[in-house]
N, C-alpha and C. Protein backbone atom coordinates (compact mmCIF):
# COMPACT_ATOMS: atom_id res chain seq x y z
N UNK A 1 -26.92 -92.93 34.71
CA UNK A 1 -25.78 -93.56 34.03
C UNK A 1 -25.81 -95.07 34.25
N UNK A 2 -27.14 -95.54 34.28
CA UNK A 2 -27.01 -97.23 34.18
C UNK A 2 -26.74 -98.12 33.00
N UNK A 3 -26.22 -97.32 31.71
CA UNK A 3 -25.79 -97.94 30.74
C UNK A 3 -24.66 -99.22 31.02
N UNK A 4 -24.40 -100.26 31.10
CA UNK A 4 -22.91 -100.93 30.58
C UNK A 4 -22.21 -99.91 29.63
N UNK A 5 -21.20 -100.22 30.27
CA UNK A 5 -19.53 -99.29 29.63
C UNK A 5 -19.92 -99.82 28.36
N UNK A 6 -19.97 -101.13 27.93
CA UNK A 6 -19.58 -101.32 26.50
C UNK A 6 -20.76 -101.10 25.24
N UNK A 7 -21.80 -100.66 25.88
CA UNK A 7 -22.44 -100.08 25.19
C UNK A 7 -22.13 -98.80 24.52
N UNK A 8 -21.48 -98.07 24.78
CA UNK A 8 -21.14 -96.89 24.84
C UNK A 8 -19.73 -96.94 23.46
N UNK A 9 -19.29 -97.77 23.52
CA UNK A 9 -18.25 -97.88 22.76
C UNK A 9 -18.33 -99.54 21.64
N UNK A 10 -19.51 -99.93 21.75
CA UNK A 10 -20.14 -101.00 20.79
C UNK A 10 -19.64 -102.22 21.51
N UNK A 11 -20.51 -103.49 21.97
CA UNK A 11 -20.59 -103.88 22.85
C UNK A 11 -19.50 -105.47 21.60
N UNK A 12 -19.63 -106.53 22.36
CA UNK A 12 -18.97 -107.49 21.07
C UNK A 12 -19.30 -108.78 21.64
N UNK A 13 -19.71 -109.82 21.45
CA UNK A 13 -19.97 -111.17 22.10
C UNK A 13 -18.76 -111.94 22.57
N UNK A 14 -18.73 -112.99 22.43
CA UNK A 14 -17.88 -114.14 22.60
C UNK A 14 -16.75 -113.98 23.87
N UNK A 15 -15.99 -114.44 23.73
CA UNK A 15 -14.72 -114.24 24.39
C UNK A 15 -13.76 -113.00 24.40
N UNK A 16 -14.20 -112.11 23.44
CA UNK A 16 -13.56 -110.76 23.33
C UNK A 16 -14.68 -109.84 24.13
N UNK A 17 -16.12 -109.90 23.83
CA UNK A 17 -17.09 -109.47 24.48
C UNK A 17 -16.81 -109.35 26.46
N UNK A 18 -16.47 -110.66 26.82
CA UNK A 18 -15.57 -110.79 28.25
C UNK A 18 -14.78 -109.89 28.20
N UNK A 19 -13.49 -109.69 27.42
CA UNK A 19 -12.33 -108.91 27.52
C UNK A 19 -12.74 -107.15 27.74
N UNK A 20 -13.50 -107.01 27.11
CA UNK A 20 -14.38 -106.08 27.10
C UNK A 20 -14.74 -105.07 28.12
N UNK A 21 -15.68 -106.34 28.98
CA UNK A 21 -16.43 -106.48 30.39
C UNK A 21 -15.54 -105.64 31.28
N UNK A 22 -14.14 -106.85 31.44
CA UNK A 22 -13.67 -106.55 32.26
C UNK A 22 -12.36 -105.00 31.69
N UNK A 23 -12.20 -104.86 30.88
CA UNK A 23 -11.07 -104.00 30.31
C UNK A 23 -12.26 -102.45 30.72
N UNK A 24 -13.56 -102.25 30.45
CA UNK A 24 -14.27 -101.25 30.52
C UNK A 24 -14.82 -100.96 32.14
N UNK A 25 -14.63 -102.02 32.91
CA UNK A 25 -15.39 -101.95 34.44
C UNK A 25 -14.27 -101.04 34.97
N UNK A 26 -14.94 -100.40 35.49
CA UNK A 26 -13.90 -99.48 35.91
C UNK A 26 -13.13 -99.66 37.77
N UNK A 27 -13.86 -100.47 38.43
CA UNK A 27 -13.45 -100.87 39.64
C UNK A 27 -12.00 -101.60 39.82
N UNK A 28 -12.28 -102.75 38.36
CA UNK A 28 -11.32 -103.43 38.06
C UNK A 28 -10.24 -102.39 37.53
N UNK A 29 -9.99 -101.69 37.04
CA UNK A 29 -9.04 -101.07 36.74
C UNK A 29 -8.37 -100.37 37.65
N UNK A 30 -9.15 -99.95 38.58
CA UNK A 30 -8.76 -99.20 40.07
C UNK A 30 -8.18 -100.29 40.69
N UNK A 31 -8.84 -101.11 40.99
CA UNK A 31 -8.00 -102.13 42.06
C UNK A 31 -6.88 -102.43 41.99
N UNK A 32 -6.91 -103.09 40.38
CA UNK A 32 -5.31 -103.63 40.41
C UNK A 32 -4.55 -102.18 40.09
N UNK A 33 -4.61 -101.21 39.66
CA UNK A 33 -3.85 -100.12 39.49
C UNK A 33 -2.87 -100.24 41.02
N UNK A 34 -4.41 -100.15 41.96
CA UNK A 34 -3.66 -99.59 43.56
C UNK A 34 -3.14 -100.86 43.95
N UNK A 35 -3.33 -102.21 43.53
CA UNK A 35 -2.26 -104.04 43.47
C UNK A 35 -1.17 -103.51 42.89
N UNK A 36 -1.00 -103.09 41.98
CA UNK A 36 0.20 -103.21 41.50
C UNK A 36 1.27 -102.20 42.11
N UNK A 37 1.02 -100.86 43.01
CA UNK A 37 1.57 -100.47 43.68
C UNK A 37 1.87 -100.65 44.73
N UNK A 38 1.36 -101.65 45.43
CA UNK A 38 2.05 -102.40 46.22
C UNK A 38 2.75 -103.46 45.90
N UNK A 39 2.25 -104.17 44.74
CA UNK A 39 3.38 -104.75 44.06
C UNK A 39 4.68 -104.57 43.78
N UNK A 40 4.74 -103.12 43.50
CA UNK A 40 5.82 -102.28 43.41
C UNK A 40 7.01 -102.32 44.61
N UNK A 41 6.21 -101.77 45.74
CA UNK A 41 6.74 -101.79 47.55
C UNK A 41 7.18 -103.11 47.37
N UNK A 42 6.32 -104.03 47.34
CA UNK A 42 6.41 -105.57 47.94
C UNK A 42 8.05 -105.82 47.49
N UNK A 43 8.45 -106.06 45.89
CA UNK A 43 9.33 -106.46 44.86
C UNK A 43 10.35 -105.65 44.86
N UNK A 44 10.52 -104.33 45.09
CA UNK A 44 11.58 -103.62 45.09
C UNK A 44 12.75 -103.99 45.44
N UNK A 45 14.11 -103.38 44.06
CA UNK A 45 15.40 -103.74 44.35
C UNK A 45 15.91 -102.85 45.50
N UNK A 46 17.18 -102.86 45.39
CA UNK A 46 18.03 -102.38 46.36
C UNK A 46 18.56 -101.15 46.01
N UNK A 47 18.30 -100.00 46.30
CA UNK A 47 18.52 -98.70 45.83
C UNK A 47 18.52 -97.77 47.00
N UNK A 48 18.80 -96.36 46.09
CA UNK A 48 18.88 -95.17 47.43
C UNK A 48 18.31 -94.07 46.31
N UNK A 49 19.67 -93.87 45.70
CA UNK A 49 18.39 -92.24 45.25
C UNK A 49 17.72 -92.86 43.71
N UNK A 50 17.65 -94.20 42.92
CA UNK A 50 16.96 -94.07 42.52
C UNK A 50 15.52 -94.13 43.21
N UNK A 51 15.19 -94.31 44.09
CA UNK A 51 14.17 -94.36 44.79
C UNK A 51 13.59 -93.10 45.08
N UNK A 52 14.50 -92.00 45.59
CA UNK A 52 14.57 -90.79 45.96
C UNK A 52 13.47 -90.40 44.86
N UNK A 53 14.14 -90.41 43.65
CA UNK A 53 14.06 -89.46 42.28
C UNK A 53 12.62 -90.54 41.55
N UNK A 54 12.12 -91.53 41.74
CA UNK A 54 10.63 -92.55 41.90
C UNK A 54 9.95 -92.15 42.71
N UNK A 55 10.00 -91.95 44.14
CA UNK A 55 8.97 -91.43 44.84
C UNK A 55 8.63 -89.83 44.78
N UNK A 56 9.48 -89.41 44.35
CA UNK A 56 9.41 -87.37 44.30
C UNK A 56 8.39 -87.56 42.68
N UNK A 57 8.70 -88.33 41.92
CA UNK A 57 7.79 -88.11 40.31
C UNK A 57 6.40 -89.12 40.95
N UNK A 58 6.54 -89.44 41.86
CA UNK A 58 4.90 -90.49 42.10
C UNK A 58 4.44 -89.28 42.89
N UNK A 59 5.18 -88.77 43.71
CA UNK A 59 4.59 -87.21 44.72
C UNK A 59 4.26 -86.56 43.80
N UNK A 60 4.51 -85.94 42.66
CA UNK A 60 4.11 -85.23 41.94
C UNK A 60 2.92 -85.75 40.95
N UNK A 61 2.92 -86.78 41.15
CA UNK A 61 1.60 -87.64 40.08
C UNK A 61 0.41 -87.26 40.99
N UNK A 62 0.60 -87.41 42.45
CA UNK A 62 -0.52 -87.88 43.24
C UNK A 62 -1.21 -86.20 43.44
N UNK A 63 0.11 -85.48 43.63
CA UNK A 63 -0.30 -84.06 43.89
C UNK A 63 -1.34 -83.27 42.99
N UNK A 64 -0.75 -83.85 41.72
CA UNK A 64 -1.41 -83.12 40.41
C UNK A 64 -3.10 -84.23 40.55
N UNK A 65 -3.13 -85.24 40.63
CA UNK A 65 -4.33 -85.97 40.87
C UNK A 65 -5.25 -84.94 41.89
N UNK A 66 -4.32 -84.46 42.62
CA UNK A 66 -5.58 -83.85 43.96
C UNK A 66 -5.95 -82.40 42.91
N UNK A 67 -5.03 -82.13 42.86
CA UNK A 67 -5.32 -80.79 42.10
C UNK A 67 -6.35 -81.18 41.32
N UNK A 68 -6.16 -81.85 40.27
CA UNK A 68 -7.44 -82.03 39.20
C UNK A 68 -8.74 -82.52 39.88
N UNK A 69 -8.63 -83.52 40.52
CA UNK A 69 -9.62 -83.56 42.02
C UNK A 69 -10.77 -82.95 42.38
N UNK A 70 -10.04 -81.86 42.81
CA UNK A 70 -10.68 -80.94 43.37
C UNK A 70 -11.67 -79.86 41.94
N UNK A 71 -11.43 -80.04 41.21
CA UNK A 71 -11.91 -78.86 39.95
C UNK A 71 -13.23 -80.11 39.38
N UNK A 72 -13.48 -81.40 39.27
CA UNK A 72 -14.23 -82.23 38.55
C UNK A 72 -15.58 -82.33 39.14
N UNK A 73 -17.01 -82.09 38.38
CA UNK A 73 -17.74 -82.35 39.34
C UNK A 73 -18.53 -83.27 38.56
N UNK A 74 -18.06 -84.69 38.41
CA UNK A 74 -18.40 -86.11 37.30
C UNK A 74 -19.97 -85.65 37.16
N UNK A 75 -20.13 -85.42 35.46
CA UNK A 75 -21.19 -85.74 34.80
C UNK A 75 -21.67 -84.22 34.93
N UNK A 76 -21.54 -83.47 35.88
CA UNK A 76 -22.34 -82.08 35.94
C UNK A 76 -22.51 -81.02 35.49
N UNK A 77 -20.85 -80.59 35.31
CA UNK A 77 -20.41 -80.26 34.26
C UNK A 77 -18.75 -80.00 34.07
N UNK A 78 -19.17 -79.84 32.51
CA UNK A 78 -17.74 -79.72 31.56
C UNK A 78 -16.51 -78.99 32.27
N UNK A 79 -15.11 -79.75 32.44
CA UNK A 79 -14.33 -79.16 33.97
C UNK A 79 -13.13 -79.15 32.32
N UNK A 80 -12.69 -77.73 31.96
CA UNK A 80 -11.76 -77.46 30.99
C UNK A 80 -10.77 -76.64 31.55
N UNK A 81 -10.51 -76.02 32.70
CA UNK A 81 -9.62 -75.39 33.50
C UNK A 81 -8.92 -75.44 34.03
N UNK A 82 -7.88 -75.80 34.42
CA UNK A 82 -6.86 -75.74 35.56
C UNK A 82 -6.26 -76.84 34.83
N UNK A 83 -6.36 -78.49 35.94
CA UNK A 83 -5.46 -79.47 34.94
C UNK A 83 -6.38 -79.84 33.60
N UNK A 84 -7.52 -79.37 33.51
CA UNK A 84 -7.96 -80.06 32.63
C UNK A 84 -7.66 -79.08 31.15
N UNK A 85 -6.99 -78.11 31.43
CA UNK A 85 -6.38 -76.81 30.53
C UNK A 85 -5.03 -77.57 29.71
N UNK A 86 -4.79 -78.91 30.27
CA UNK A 86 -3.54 -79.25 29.89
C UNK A 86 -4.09 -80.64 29.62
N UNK A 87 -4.63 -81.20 29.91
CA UNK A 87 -5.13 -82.26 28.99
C UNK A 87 -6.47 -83.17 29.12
N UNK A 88 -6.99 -83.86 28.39
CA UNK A 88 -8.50 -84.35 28.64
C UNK A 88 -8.66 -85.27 30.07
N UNK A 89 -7.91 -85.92 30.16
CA UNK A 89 -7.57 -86.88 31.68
C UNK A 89 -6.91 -86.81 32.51
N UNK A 90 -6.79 -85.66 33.08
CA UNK A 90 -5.67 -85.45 34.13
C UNK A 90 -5.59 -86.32 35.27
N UNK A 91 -6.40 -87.39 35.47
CA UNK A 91 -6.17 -88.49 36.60
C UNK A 91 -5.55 -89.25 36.16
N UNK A 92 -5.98 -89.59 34.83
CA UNK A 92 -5.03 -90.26 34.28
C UNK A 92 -3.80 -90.29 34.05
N UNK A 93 -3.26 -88.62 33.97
CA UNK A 93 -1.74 -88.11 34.18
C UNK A 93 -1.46 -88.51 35.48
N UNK A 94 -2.20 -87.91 36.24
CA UNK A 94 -1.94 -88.26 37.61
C UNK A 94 -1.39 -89.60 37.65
N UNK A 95 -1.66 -90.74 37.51
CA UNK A 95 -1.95 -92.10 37.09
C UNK A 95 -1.08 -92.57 36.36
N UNK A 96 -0.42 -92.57 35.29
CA UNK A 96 0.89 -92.33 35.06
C UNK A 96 1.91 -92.38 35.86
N UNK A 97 1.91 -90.62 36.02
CA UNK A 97 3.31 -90.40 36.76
C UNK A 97 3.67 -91.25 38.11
N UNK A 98 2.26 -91.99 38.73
CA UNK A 98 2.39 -92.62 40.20
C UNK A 98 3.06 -93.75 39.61
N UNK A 99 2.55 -94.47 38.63
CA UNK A 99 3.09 -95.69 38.10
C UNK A 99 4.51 -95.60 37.48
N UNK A 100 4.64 -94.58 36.83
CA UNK A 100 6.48 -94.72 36.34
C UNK A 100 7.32 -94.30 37.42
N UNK A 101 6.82 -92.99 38.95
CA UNK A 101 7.73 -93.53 39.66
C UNK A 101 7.74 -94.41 40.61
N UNK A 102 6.69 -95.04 40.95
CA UNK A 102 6.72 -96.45 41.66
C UNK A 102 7.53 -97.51 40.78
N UNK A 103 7.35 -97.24 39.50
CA UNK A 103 8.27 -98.64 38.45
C UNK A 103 9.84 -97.98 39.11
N UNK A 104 10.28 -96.53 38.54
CA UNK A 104 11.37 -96.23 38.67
C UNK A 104 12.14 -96.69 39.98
N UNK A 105 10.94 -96.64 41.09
CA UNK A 105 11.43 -96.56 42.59
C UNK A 105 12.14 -98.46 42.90
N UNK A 106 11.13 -98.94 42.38
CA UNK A 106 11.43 -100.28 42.49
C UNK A 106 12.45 -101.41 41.65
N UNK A 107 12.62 -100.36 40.47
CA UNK A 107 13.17 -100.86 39.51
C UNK A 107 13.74 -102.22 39.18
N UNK A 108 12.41 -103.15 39.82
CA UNK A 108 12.11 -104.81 39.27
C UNK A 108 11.17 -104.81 37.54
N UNK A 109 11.93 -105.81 36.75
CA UNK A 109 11.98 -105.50 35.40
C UNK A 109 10.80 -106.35 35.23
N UNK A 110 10.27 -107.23 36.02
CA UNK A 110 8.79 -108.33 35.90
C UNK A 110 7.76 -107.24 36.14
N UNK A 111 8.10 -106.76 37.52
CA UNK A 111 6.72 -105.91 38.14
C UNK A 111 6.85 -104.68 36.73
N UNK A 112 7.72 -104.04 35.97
CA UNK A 112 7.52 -102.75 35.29
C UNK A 112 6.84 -103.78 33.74
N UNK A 113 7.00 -104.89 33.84
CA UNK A 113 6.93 -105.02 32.22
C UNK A 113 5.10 -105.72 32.54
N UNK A 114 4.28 -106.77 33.89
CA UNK A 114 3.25 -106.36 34.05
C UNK A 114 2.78 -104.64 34.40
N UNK A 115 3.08 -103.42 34.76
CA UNK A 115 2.26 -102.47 34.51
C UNK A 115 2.01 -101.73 33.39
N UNK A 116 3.61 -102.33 32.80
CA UNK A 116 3.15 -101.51 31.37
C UNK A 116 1.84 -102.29 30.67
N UNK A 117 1.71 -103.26 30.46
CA UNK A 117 0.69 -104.33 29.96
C UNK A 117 -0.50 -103.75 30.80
N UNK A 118 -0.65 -103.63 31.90
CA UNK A 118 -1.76 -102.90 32.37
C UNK A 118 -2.00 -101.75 32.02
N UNK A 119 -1.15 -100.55 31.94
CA UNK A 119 -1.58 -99.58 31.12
C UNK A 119 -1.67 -100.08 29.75
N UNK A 120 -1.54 -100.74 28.98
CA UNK A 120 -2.01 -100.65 27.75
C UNK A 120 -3.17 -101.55 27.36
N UNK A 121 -3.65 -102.69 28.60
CA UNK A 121 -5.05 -102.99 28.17
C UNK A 121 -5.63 -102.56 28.69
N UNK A 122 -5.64 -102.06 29.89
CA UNK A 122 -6.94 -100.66 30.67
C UNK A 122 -6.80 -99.39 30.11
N UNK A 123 -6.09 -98.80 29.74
CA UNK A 123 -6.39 -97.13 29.57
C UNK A 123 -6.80 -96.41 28.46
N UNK A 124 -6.44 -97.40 27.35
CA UNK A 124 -6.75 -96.77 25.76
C UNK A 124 -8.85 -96.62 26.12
N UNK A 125 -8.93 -98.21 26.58
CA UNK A 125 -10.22 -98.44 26.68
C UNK A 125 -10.76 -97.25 27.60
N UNK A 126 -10.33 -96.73 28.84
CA UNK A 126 -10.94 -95.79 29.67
C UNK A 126 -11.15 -94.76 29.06
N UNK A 127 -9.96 -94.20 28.28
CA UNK A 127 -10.11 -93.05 27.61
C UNK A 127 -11.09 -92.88 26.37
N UNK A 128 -11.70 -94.03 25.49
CA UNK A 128 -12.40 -94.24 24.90
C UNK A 128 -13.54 -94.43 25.29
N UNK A 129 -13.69 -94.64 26.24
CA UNK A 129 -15.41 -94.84 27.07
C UNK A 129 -15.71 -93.36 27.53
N UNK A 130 -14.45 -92.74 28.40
CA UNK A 130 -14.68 -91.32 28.98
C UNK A 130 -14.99 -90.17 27.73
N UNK A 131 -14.18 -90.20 26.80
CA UNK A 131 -14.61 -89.02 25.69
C UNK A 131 -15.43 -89.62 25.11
N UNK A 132 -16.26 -90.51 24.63
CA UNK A 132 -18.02 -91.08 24.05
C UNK A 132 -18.58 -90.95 25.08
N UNK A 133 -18.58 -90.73 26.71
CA UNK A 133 -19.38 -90.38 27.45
C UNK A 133 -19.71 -88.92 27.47
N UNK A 134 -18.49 -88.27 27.72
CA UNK A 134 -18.64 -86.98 27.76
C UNK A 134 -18.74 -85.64 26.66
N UNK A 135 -18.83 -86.89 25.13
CA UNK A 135 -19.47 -85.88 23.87
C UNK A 135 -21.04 -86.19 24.46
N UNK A 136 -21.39 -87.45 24.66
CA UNK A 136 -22.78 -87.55 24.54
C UNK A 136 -23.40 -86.59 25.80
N UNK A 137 -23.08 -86.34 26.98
CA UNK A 137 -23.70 -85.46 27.74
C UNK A 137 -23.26 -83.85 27.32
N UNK A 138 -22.04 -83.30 26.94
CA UNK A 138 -22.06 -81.89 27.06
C UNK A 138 -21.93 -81.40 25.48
N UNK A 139 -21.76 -82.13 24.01
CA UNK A 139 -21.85 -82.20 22.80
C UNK A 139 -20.71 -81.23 22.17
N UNK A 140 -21.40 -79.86 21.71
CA UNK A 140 -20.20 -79.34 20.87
C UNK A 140 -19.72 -78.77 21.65
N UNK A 141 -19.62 -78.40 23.30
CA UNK A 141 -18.86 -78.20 24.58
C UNK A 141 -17.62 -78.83 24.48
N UNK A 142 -17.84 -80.02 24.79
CA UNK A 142 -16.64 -81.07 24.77
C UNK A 142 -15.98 -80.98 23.41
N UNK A 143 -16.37 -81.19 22.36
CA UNK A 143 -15.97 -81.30 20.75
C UNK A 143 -14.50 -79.67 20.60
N UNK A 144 -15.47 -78.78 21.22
CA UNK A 144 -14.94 -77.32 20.89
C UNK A 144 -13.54 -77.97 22.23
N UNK A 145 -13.84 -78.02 23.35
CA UNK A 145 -12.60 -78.31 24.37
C UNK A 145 -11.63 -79.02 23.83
N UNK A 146 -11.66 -80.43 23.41
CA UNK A 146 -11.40 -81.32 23.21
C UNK A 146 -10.38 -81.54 21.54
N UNK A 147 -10.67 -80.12 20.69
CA UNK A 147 -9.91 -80.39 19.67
C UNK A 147 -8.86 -80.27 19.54
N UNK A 148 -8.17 -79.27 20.99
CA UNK A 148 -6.55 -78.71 20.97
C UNK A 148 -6.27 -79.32 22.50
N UNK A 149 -6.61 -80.48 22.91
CA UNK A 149 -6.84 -80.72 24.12
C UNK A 149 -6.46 -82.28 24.13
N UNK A 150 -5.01 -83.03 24.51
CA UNK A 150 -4.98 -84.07 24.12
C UNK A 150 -5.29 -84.89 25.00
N UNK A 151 -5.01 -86.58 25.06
CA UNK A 151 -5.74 -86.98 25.67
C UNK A 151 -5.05 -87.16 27.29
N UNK A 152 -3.69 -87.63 26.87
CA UNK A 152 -3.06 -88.10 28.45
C UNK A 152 -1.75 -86.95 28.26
N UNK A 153 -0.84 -87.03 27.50
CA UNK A 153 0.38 -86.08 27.73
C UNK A 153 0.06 -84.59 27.13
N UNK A 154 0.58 -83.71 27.99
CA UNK A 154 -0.01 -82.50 27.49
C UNK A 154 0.90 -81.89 26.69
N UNK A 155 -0.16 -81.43 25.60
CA UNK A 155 0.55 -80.83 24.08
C UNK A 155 1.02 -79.35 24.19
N UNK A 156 0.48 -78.40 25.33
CA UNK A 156 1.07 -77.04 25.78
C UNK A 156 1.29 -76.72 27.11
N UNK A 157 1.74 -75.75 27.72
CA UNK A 157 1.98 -75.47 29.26
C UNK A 157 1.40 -73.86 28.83
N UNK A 158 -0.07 -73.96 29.57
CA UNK A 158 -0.53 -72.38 29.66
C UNK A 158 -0.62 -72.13 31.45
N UNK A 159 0.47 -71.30 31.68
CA UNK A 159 0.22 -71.51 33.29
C UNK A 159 -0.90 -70.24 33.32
N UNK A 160 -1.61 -69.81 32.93
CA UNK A 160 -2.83 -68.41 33.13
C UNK A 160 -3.93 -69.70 33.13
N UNK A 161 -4.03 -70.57 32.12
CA UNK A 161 -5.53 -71.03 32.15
C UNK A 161 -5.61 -72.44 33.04
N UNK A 162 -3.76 -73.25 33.59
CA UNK A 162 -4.16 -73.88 34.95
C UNK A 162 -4.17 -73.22 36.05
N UNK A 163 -3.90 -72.08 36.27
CA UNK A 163 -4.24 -71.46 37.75
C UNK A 163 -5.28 -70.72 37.48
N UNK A 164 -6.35 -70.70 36.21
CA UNK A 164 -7.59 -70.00 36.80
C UNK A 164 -8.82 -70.76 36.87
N UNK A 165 -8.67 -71.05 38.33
CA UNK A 165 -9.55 -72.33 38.20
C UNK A 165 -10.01 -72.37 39.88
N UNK A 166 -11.19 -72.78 39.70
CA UNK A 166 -11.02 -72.87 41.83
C UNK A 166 -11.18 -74.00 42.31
N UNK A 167 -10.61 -74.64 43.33
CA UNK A 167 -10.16 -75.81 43.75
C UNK A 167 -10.91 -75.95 44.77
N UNK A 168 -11.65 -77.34 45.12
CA UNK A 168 -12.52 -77.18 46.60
C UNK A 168 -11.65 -78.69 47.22
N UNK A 169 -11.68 -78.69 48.20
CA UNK A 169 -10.84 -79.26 49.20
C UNK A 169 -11.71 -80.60 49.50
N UNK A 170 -12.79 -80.47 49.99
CA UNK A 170 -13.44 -81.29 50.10
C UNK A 170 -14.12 -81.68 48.94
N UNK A 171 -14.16 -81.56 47.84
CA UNK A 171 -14.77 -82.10 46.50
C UNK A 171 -13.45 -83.36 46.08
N UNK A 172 -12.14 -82.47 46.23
CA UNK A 172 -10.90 -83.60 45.61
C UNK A 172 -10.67 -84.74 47.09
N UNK A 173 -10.55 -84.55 48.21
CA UNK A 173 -9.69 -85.08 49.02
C UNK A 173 -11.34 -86.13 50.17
N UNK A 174 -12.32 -85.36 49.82
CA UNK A 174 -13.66 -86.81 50.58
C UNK A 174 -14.39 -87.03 49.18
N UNK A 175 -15.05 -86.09 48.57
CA UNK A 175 -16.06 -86.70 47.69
C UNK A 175 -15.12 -87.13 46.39
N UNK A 176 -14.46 -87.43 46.28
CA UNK A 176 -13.39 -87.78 45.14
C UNK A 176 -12.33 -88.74 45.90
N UNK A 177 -12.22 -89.06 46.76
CA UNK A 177 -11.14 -89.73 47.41
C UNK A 177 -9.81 -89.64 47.73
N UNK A 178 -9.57 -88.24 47.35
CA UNK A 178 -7.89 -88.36 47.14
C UNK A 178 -7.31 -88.48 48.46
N UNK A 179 -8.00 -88.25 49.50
CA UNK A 179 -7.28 -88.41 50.60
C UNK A 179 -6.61 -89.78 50.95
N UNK A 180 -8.14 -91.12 51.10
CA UNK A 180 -7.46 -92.24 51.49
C UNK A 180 -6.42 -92.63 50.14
N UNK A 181 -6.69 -92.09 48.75
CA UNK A 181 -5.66 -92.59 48.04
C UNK A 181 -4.11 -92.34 48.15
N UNK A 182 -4.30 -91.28 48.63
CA UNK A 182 -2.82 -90.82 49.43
C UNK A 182 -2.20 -91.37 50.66
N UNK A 183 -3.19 -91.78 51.21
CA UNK A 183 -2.85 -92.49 52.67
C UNK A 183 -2.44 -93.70 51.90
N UNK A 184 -2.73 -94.61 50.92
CA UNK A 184 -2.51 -95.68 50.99
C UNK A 184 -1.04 -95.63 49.77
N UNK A 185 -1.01 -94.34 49.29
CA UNK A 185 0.50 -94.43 48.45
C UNK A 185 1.06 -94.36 49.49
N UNK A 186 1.22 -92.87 50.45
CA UNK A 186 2.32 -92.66 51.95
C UNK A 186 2.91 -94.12 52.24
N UNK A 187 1.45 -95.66 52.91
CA UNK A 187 2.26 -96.33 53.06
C UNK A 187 2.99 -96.99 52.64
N UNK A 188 2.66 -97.09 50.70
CA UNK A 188 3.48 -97.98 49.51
C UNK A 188 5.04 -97.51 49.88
N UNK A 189 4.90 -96.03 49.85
CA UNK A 189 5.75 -96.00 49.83
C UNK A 189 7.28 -95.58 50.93
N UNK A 190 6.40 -95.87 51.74
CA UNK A 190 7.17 -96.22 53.17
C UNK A 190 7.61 -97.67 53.14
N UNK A 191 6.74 -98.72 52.76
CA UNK A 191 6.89 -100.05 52.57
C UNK A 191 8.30 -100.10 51.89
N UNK A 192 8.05 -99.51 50.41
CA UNK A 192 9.14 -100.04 48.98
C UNK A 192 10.20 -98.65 49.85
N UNK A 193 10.15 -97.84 50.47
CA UNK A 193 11.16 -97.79 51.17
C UNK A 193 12.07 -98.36 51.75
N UNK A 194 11.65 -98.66 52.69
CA UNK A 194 12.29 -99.75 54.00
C UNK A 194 12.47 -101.20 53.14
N UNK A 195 11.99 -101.68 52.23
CA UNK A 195 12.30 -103.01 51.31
C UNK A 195 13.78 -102.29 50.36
N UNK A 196 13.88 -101.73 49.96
CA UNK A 196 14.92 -101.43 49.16
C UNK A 196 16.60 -101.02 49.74
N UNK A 197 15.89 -100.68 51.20
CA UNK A 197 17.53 -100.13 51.74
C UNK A 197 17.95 -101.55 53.22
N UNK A 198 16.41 -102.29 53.32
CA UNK A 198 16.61 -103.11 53.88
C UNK A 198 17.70 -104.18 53.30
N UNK A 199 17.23 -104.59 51.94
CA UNK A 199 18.09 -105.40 51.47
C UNK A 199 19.15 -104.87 50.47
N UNK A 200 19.45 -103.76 50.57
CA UNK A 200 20.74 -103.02 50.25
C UNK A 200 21.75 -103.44 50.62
């Protein structure tokens, strides 16, 4: 997989060609994702249970992240089961839900109006690089998955075809990371805790 991302999705010169670069690198999109949740902690207003009812929907983002986690084995093969039974990017759900309740939790109107802008110049692009990656390795696999299969919000709830699926522990939580990614929400959100009732 030593292609450039933007090959994959038609590459473009100039100054948009840059935008590109960086909108398709995928490190960059991770980083500031996990910046801006501490951004979140850092900026937070003064609240109690909206915070409550922000960190319980980011618990549930991160949870469903491990879940899907654990079922992916990048590039090897085609993972259509469990979260991926409910939609093409389930990290990306995952990913989401951490970000609207970290926005909710903090509910500063600068920090929510940069992440929305971050989800909308990183993710269209991710999701467009990830499904042209993954027709070109698994073909009418993916095509056949992928036609009742949307991309980020899920279009049905089949609870038979997300629980038949097997989950490995160490595939989602070391070789996938979800562990330290959890360690480092726990402390976001211990941080935008103690910031919000501090200055309450």
């Amino acid at each position: 997989m030593g292609r450039d991302r933007t090959e994959v999705i038609g590459a473009r010169g100039g100054f948009m060609g840059f935008v590109d670069r960086v909108r398709f690198k995928e490190i960059y999109r991770q980083a500031f994702g996990l910046l801006l949740i501490a951004v979140c902690a850092a900026f937070a207003e003064p609240g109690h249970e909206r915070v409550i009812w922000g960190l319980g929907i980011a618990t549930f983002g991160q949870l469903f992240r491990t879940f899907a986690a654990g079922t992916i084995f990048k590039n090897k093969r085609l993972a259509s089961t469990g979260a991926y039974s409910l939609v093409r990017h389930p990290l990306y759900l995952g990913n989401l839900l951490i970000l609207i309740g970290f926005c909710l939790a903090a509910a500063n109107l600068w920090v929510i109006a940069v992440i929305v802008a971050f989800w909308v110049i990183w993710y269209p692009a991710a999701i467009r690089y990830e499904d042209a990656k993954l027709e070109r390795i698994f073909g009418d696999d993916w095509r056949q998955w992928s036609t009742g299969t949307w991309a980020v919000i899920p279009k049905r709830l089949n609870i038979g075809k997300l629980t038949d699926t097997s989950w490995s522990a160490h595939q989602s939580l070391i070789r996938n990371g979800e562990l330290y990614i959890t360690v480092y929400l726990v402390a976001c959100a211990i941080w935008l805790w103690h910031n919000a009732h501090t200055l309450a």
